[in-house]
Protein backbone atom coordinates (compact mmCIF):
# COMPACT_ATOMS: atom_id res chain seq x y z
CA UNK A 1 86.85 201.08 -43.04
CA UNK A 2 85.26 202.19 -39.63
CA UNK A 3 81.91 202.93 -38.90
CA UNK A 4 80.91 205.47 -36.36
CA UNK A 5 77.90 206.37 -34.68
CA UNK A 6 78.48 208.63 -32.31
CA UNK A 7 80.66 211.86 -31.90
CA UNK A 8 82.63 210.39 -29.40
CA UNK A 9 83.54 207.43 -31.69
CA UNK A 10 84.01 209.83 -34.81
CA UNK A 11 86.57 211.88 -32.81
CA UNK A 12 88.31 208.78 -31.10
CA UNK A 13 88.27 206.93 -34.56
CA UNK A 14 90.41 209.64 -36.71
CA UNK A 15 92.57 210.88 -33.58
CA UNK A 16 94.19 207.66 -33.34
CA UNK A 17 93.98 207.71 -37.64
CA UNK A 18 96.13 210.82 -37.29
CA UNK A 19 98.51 209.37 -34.95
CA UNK A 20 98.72 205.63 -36.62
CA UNK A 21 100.05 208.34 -39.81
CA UNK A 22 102.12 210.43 -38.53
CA UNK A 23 105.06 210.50 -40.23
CA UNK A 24 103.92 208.40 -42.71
CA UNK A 25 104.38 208.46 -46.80
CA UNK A 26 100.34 209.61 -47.27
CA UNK A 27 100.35 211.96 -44.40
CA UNK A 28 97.84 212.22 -41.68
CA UNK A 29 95.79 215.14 -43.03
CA UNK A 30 92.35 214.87 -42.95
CA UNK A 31 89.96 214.67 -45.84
CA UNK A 32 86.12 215.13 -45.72
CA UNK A 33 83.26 214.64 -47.63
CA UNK A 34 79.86 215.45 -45.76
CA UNK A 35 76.81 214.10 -47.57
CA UNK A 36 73.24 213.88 -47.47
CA UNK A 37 74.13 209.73 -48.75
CA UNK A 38 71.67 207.97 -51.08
CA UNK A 39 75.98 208.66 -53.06
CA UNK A 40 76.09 208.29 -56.56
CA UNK A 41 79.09 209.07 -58.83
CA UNK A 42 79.48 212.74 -58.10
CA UNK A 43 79.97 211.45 -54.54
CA UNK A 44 82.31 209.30 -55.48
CA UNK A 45 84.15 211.68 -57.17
CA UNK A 46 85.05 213.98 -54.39
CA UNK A 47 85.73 211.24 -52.10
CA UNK A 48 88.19 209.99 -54.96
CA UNK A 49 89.50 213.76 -54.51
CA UNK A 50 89.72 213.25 -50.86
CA UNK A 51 91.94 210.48 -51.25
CA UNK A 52 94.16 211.76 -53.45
CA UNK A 53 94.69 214.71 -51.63
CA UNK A 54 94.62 213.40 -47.63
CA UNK A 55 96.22 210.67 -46.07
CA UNK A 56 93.06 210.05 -44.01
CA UNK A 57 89.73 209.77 -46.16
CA UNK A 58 86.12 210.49 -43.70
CA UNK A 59 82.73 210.99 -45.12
CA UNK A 60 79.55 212.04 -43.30
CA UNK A 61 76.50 210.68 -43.70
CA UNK A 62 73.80 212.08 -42.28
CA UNK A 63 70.19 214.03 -43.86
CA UNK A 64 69.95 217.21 -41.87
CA UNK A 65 66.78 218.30 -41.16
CA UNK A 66 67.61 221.77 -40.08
CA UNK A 67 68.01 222.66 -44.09
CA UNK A 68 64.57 221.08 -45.22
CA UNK A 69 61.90 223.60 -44.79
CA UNK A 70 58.40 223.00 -44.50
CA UNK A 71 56.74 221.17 -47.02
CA UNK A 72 59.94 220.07 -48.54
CA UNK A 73 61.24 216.09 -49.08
CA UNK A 74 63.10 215.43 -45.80
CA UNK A 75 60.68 212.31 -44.99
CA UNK A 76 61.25 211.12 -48.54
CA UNK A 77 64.87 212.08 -48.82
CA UNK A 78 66.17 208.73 -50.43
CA UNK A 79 68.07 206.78 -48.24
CA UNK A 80 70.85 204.06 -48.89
CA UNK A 81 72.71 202.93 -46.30
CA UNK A 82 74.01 199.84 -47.55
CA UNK A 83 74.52 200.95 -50.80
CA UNK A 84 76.33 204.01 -49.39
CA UNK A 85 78.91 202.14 -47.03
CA UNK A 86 79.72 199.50 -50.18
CA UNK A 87 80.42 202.80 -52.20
CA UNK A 88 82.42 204.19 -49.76
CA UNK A 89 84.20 201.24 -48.94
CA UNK A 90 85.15 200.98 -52.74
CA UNK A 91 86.33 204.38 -52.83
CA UNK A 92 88.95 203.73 -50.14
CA UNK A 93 87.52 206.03 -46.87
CA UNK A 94 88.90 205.50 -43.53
CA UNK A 95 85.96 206.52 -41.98
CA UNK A 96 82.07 206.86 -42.08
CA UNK A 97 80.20 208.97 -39.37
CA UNK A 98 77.03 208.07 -39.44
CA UNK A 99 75.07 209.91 -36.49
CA UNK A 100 71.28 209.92 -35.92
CA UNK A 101 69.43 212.99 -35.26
CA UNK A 102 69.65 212.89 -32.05
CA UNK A 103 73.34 212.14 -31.71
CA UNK A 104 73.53 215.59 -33.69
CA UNK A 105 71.12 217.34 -32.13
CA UNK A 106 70.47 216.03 -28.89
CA UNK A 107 68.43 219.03 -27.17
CA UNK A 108 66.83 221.89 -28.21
CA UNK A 109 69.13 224.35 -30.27
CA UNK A 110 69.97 227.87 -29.33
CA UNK A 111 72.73 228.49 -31.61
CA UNK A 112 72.77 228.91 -35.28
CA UNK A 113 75.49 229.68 -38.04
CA UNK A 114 73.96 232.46 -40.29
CA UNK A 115 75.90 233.66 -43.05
CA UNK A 116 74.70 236.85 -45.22
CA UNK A 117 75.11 238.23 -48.16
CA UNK A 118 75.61 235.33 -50.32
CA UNK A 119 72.82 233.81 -48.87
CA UNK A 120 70.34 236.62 -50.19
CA UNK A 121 70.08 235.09 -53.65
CA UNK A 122 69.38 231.75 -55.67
CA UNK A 123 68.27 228.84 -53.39
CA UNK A 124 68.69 231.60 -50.24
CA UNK A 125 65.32 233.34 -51.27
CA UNK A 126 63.44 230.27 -52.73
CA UNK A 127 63.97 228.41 -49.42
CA UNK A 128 64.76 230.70 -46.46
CA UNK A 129 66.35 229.19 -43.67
CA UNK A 130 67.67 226.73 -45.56
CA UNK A 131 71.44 227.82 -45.56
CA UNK A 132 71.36 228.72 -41.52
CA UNK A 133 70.75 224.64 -41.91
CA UNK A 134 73.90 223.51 -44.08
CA UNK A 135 75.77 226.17 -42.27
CA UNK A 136 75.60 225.02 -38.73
CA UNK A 137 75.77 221.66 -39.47
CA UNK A 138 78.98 221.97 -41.38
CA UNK A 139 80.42 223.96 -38.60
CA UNK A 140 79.17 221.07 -36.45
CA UNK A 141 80.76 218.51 -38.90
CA UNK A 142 83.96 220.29 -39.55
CA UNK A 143 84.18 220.69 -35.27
CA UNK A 144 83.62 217.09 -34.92
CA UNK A 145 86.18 215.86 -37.91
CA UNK A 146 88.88 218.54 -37.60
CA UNK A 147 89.25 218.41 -41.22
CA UNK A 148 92.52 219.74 -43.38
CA UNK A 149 90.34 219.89 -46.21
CA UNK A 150 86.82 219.33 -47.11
CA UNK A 151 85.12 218.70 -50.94
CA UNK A 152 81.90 220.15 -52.30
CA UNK A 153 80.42 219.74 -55.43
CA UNK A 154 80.06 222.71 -57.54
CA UNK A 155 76.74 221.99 -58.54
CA UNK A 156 75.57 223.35 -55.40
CA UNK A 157 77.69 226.42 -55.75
CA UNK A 158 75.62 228.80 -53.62
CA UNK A 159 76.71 226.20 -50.88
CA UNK A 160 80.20 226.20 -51.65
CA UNK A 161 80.30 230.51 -51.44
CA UNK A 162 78.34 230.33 -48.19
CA UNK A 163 80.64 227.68 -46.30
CA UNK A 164 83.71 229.68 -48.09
CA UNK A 165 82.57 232.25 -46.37
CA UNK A 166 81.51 230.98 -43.41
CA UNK A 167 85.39 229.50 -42.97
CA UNK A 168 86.97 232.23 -43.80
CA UNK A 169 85.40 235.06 -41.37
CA UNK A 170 85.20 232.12 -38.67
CA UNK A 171 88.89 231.52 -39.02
CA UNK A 172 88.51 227.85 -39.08
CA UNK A 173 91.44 225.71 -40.18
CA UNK A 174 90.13 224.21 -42.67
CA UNK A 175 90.30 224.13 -46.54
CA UNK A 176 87.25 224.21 -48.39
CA UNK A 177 87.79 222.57 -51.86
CA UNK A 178 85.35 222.80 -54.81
CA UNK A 179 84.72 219.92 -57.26
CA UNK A 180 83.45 219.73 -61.08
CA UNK A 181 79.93 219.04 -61.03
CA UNK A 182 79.67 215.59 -62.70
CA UNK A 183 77.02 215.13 -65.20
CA UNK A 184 75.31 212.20 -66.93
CA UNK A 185 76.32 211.30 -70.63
CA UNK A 186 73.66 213.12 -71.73
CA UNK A 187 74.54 216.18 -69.88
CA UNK A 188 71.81 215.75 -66.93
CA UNK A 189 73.95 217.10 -63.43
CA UNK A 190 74.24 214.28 -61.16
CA UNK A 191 71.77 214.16 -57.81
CA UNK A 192 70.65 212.41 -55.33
CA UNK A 193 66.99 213.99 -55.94
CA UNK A 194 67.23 212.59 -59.86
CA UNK A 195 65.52 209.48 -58.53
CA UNK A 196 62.21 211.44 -58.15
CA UNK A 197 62.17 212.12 -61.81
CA UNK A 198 59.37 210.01 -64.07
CA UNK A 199 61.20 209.21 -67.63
CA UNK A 200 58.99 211.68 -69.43
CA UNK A 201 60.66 214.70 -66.63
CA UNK A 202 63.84 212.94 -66.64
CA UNK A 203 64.40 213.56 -71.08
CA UNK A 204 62.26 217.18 -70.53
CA UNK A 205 65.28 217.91 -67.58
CA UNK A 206 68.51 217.97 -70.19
CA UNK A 207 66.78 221.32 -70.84
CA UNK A 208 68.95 222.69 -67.91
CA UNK A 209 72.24 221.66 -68.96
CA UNK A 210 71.39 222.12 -72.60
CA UNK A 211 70.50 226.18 -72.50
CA UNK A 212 73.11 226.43 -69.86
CA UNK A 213 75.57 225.43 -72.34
CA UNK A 214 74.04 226.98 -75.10
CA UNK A 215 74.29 230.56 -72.79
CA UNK A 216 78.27 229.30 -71.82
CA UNK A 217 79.11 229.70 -75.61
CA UNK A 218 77.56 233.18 -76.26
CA UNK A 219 78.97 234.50 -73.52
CA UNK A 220 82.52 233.51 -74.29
CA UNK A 221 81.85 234.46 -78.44
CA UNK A 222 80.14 237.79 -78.13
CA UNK A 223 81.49 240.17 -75.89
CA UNK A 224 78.17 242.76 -76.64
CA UNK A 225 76.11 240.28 -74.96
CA UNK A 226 74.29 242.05 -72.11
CA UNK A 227 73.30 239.60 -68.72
CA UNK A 228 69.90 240.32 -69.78
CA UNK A 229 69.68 239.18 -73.16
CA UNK A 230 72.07 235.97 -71.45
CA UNK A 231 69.14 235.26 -69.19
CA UNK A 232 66.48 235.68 -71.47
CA UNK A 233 67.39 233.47 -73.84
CA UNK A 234 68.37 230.65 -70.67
CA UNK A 235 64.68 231.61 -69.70
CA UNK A 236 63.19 231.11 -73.13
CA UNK A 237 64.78 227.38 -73.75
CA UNK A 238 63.75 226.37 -70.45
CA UNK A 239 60.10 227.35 -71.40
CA UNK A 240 60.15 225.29 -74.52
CA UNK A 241 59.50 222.53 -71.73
CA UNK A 242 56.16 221.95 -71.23
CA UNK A 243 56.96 219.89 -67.63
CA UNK A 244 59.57 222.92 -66.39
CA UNK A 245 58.26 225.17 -63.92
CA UNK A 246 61.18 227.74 -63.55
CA UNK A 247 61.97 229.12 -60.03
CA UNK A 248 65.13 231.49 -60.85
CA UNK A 249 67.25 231.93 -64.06
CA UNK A 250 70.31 234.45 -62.90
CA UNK A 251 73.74 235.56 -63.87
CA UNK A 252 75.75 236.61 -61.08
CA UNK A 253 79.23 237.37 -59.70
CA UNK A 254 81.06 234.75 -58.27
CA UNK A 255 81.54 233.79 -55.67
CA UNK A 256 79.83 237.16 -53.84
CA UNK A 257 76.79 236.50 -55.67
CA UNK A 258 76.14 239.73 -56.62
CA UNK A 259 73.90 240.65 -59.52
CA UNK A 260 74.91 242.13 -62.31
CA UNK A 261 72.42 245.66 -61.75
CA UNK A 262 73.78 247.10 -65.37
CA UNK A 263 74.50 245.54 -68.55
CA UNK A 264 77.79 247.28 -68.30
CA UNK A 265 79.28 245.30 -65.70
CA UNK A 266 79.50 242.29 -67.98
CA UNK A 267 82.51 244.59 -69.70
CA UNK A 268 83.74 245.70 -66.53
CA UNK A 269 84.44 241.95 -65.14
CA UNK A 270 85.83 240.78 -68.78
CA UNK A 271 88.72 243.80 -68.33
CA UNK A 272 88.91 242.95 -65.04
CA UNK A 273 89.23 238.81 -65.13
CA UNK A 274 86.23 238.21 -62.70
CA UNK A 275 83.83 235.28 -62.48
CA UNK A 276 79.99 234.69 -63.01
CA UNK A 277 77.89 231.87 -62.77
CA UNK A 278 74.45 231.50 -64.71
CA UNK A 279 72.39 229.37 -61.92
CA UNK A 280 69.10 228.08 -62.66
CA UNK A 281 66.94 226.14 -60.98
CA UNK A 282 63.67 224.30 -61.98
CA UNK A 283 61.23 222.20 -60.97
CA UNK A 284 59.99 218.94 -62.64
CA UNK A 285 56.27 217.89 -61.21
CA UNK A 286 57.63 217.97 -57.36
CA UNK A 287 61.30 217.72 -57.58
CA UNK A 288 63.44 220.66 -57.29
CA UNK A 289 66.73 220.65 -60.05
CA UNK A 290 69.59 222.93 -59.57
CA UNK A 291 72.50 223.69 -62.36
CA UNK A 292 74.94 226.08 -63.41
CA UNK A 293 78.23 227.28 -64.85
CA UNK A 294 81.20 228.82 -63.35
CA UNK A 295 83.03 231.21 -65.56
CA UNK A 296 85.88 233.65 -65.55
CA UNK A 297 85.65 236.40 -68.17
CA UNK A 298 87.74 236.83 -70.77
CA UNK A 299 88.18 239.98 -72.93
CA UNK A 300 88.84 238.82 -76.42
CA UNK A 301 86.19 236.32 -77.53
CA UNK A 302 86.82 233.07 -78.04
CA UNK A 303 86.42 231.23 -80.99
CA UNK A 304 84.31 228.39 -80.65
């Protein structure tokens, strides 16, 4: 595994990777993972995706500070690095980029990626700015790498529409793959920010994945159920925490992220085979939690 600091290193590092392959039985494509670090096993996951997909494995390290807005945890992001390059050495990646802010951003900015529409929603209103963040840096990232394909997490699925997007009315060359989200035995979705949590938060939490379930199974069994009684009742199991401050509980299309204005376009997507996601996030003393559930309609209920 290779370590690399700077751009220039990064770029030299997997150009002769691609070469060294060419030809080879695994192929030369590229895989990437860009992270925040402080990896856990939902990191580990897509960079085991990565590897089974790519002949070359790179993962990005780096906490942007573009997408923290003010007020929020960048100086208390947690940070890992040794931790992080054991993990990834385990996991089998060719290469780590690990560039300092000022290897990233070595002057003063004057361009930014802004992607809209999908951005209006969700995390996009509760933090503005933040997606003009993750979507210049990923353009940054994926300029840098020249990645085949590149692996989210579809916990943060609002990310994965917006760099969708982003790719595909950019015309970059470049896949971008969504991942399961990865949960705890207990249902709690992995993160990075999970550290933050006291024990007391960290039981009162399985509240998210628990009425998000709970909302998964109605909506496949009852196909009366309007998106307002779906997000009341989300709404109403949340509140049974006493520690859970809600910021947004909403069922939208997916992956435009559209909300669903009448209760009759829940029966117009199950005809029609579309997709929703229930997305809620909520807050625990100071840290922010984010889940959901991806699902494509079906007409006939299910029986479950």
């Amino acid at each position: 595994m290779k370590i690399a600091a700077t751009i220039a290193e990064a770029r030299a590092l997997i150009a002769a990777l691609r070469e060294e392959r060419r030809g080879s039985a695994q192929g030369n494509a590229v895989g990437f993972v860009p992270t925040m670090g402080y990896l856990h096993e939902g990191h580990a996951s897509l960079l085991r995706r990565s590897r089974a997909e790519s002949g070359i494995s790179v993962l990005s390290i780096f906490v942007n500070p573009i997408q923290f807005g003010p007020g929020e945890d960048l100086d208390r992001y947690p940070r890992s690095e040794k931790a992080d390059l054991e993990l990834a050495g385990r996991e089998g990646v060719d290469v780590v980029f690990l560039p300092s802010v000022d290897e990233m951003y070595p002057e003063e900015r004057k361009a930014t990626v802004t992607v809209t529409g999908v951005t209006e929603r969700l995390c996009g209103a509760s933090r503005p700015g933040h997606f003009d963040g993750v979507a210049t840096v990923v353009s940054k990232l994926f300029h840098i790498v020249k990645p085949d394909k590149a692996f989210f997490g579809a916990k943060d699925a609002q990310q994965v529409a917006v760099l969708q997007k982003m790719v595909t009315d950019l015309n970059m060359d470049v896949e971008i793959v969504p991942c399961p989200i990865v949960r705890e035995e207990d249902g709690l979705a992995l993160s990075s920010r999970n550290v933050y949590l006291s024990s007391e938060q960290r039981r009162e939490a399985l509240v998210l994945s628990r009425s998000l379930r709970e909302a998964a199974v109605l909506i496949e069994t009852d196909v009366s159920v309007t998106s307002r009684q779906i997000t009341n009742q989300v709404t109403k199991a949340i509140e049974t925490s006493p520690l859970a401050e809600i910021d947004y509980v909403e069922l939208l299309t997916f992956p435009n992220l559209e909300p669903l204005v009448a209760d009759r376009e829940l029966s117009d997507l199950r005809q029609s085979g579309g997709s929703v996601i229930l997305a809620v996030a909520v807050k625990f003393g100071t840290t922010r939690l984010i889940d959901n559930v991806i699902m494509k309609l079906k007409e006939a209920p299910l029986h479950v």
